[in-house]
Protein backbone atom coordinates (compact mmCIF):
# COMPACT_ATOMS: atom_id res chain seq x y z
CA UNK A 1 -35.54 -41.12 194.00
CA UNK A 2 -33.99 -43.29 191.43
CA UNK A 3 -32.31 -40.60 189.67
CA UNK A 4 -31.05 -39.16 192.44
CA UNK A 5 -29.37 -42.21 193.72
CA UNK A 6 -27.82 -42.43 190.37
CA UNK A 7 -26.55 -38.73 190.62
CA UNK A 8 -24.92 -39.97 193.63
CA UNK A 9 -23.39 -43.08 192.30
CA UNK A 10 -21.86 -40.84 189.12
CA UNK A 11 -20.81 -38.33 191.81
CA UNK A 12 -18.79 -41.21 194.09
CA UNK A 13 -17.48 -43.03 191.11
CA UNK A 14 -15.93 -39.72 190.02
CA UNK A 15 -14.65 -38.51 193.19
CA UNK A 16 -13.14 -41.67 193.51
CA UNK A 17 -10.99 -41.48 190.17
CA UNK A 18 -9.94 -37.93 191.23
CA UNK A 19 -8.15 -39.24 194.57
CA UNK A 20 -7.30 -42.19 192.43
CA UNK A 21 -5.68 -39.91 189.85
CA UNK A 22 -4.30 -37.39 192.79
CA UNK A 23 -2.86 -40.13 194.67
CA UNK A 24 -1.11 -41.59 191.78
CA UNK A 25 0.92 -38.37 190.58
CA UNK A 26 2.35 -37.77 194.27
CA UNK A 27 3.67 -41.38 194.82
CA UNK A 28 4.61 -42.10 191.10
CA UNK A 29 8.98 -41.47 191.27
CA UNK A 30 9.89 -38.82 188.87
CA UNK A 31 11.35 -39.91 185.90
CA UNK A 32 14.91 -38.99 185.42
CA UNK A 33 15.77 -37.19 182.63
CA UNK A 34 17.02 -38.67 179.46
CA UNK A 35 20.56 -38.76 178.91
CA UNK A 36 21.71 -35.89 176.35
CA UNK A 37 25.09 -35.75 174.33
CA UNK A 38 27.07 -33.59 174.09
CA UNK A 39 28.97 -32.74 170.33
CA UNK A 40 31.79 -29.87 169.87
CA UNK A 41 34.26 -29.55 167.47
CA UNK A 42 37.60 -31.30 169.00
CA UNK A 43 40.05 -30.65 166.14
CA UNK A 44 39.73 -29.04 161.94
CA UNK A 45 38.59 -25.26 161.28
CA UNK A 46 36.79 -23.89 158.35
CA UNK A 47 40.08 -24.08 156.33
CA UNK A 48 41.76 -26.94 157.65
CA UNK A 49 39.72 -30.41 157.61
CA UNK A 50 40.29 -32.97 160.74
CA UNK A 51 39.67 -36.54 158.74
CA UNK A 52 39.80 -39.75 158.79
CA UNK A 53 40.14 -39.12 163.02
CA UNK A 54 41.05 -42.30 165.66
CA UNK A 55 40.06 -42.32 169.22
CA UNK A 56 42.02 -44.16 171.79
CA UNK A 57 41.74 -44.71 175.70
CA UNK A 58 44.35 -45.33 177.56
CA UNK A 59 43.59 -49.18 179.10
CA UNK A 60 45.21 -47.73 182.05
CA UNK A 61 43.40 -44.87 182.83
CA UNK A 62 40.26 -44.50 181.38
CA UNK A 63 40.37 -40.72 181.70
CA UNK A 64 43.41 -40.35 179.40
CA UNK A 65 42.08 -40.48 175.81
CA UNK A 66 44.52 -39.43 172.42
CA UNK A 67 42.13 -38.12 169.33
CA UNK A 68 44.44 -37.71 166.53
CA UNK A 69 43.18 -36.83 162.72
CA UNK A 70 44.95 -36.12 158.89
CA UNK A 71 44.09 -32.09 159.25
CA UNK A 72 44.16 -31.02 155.10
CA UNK A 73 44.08 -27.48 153.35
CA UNK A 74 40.28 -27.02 152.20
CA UNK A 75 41.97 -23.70 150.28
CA UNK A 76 45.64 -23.36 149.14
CA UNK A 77 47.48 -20.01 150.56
CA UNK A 78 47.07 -18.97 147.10
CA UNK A 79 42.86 -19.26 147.47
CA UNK A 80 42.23 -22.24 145.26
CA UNK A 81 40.43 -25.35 146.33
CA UNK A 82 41.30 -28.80 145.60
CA UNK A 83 39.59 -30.23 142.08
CA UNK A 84 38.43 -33.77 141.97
CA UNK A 85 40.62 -35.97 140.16
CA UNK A 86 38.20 -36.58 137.69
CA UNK A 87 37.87 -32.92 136.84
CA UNK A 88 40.34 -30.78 133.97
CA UNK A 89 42.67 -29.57 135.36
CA UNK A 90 42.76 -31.61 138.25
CA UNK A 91 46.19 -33.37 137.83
CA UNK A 92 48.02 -29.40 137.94
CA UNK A 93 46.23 -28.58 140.58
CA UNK A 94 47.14 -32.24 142.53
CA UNK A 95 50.33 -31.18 141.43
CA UNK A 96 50.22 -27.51 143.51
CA UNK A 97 48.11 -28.84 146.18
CA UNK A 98 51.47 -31.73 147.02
CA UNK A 99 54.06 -28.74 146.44
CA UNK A 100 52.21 -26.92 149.49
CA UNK A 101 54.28 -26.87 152.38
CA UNK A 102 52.22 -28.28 155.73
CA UNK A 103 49.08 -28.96 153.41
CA UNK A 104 48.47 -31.92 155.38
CA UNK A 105 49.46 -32.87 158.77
CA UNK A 106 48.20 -34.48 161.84
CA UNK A 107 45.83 -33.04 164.63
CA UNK A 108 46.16 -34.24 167.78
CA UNK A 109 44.38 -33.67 171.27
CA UNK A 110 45.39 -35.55 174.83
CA UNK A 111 42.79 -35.28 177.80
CA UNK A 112 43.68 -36.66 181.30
CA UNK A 113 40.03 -35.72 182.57
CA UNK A 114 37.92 -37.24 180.31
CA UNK A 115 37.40 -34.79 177.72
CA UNK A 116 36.45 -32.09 180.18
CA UNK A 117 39.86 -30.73 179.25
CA UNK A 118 42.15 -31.07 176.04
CA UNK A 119 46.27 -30.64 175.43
CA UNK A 120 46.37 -29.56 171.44
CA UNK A 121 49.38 -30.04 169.46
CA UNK A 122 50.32 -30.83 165.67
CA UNK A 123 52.87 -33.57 164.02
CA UNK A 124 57.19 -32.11 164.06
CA UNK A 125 57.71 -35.48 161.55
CA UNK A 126 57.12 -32.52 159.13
CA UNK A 127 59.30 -30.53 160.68
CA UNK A 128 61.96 -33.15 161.85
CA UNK A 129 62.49 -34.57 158.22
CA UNK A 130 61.75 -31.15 156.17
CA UNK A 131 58.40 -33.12 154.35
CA UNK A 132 55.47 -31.14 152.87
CA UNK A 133 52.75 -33.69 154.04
CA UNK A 134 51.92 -36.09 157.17
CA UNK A 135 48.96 -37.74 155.98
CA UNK A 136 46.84 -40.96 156.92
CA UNK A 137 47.04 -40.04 160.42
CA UNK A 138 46.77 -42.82 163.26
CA UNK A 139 47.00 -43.82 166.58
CA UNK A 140 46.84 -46.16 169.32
CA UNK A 141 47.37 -47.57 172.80
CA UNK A 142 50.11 -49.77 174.18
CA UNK A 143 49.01 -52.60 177.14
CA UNK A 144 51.10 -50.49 179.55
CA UNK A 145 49.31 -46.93 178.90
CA UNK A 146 51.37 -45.56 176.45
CA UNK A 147 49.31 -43.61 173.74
CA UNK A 148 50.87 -43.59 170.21
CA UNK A 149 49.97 -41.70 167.14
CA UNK A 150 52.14 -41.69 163.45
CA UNK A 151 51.45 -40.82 159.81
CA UNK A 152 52.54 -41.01 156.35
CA UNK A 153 55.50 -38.25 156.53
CA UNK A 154 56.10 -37.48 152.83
CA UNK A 155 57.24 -34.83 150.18
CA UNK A 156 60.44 -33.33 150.13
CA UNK A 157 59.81 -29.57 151.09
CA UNK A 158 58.19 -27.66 148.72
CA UNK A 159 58.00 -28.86 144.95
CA UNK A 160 61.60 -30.27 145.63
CA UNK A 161 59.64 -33.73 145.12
CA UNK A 162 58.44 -33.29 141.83
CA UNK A 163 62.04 -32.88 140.53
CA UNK A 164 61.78 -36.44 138.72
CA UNK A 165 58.06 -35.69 137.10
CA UNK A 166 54.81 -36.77 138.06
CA UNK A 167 52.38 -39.26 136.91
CA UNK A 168 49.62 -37.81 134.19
CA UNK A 169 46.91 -39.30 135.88
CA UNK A 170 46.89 -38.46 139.27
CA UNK A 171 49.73 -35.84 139.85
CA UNK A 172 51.55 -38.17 142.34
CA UNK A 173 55.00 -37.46 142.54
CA UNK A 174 57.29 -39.80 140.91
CA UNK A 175 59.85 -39.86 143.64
CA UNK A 176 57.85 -38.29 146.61
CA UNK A 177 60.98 -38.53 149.00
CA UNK A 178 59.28 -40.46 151.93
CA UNK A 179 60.42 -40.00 155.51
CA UNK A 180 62.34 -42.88 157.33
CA UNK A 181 64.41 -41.89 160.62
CA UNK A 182 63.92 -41.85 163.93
CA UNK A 183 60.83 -42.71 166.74
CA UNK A 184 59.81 -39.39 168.43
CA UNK A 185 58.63 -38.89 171.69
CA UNK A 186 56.61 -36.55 173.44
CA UNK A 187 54.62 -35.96 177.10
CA UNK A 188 50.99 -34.98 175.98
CA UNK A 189 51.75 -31.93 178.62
CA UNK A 190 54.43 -30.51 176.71
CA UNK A 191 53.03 -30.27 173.46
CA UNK A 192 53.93 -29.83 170.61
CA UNK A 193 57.61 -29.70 171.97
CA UNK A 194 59.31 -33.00 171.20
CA UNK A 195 62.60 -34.26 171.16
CA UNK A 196 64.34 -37.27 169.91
CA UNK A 197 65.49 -39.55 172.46
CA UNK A 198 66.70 -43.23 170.39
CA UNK A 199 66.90 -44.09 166.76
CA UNK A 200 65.27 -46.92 165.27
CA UNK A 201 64.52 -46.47 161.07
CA UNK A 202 61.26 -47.07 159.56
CA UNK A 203 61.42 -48.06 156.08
CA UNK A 204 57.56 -47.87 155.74
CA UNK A 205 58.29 -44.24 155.82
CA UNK A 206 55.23 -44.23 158.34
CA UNK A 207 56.13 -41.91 161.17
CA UNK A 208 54.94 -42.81 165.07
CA UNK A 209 55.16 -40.63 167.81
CA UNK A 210 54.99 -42.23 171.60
CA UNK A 211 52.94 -40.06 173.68
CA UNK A 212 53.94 -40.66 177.30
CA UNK A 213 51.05 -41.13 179.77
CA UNK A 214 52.65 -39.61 182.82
């Protein structure tokens, strides 16, 4: 009689953690599911690097976002790669690499939906003031939305820089020609159209480009 009641007991106990267990999964809330990122490639190809990039919002519009990044040759037209300085033969090669025109330039991509779409254009300082090179790209944002983006604009066309030498050690040209002119502007719409619209000289020889926001 004694082990039977004992059955009995086992037998409640365990029908009791089965509702327990039932009634638990069909009241518990679902848990939502973890946030995932999402990763693409925004700007660079397989023979054209996108480096050293900068990311700006527009503190007007949170929506309207400039990426803009120094976009280098991995391989010259001719198909040779860039040697590390510390390598032979490095300093010819530096040498080439500068001579090449649009071997580095800058990248740049305008969204007004928050990424969901992009506007994709490239530097005209290059083109604007006949230089080989618009390197250490960067950007920013003005307090009244205005998105900006510049670079080092340098290198007379072709190897018409390295007509005064170079240095031995690192193949920099010793008169690289730097740019200095005029502000450009251009509507992230348009792109890459641009046009010229007032003139005020940078000596730095670093090149800035105002990127409307409307």
């Amino acid at each position: 009689m004694k082990q039977k009641a004992g059955w009995q007991a086992l037998l409640s106990g365990l029908v009791a953690l089965s509702a327990t267990g039932l009634l638990s999964q069909t009241t518990e809330a679902p848990k939502p599911d973890a946030s995932k990122s999402e990763e693409y490639l925004l700007l660079g190809s397989p023979n054209r690097g996108a480096g050293e990039p900068f990311v700006f919002v527009n503190p007007k519009d949170s929506d309207n976002i400039i990426v803009a990044a120094m976009a280098t040759l991995n391989h010259l037209p001719t198909g040779e790669s860039p040697i590390p300085r510390s390598n032979p033969g490095a300093t010819a090669m530096r040498v080439k690499e500068l001579s090449t025109p649009d071997g580095s330039r800058t990248d740049i991509a305008v969204t007004h939906d928050g990424g969901k779409t992009w506007v994709f254009s490239e530097d005209n300082f290059r083109k604007v003031l006949d230089k080989n090179r618009c390197s250490d790209t960067f950007a920013g944002a003005g307090p009244d939305g205005t998105l900006y983006v510049g670079c080092l604009a340098y290198l007379n066309r072709g190897d018409a820089g390295f007509a005064d030498g170079y240095a031995a050690n690192n193949g920099e040209a010793r008169n690289p020609g730097g740019g200095s002119g005029p502000w450009t502007k251009v509507r992230p719409g348009a792109s890459p159209n641009m046009s010229i619209p007032f003139s005020r000289p940078n000596s730095m020889r670093r090149m800035c480009t105002r990127c409307s926001s409307r």
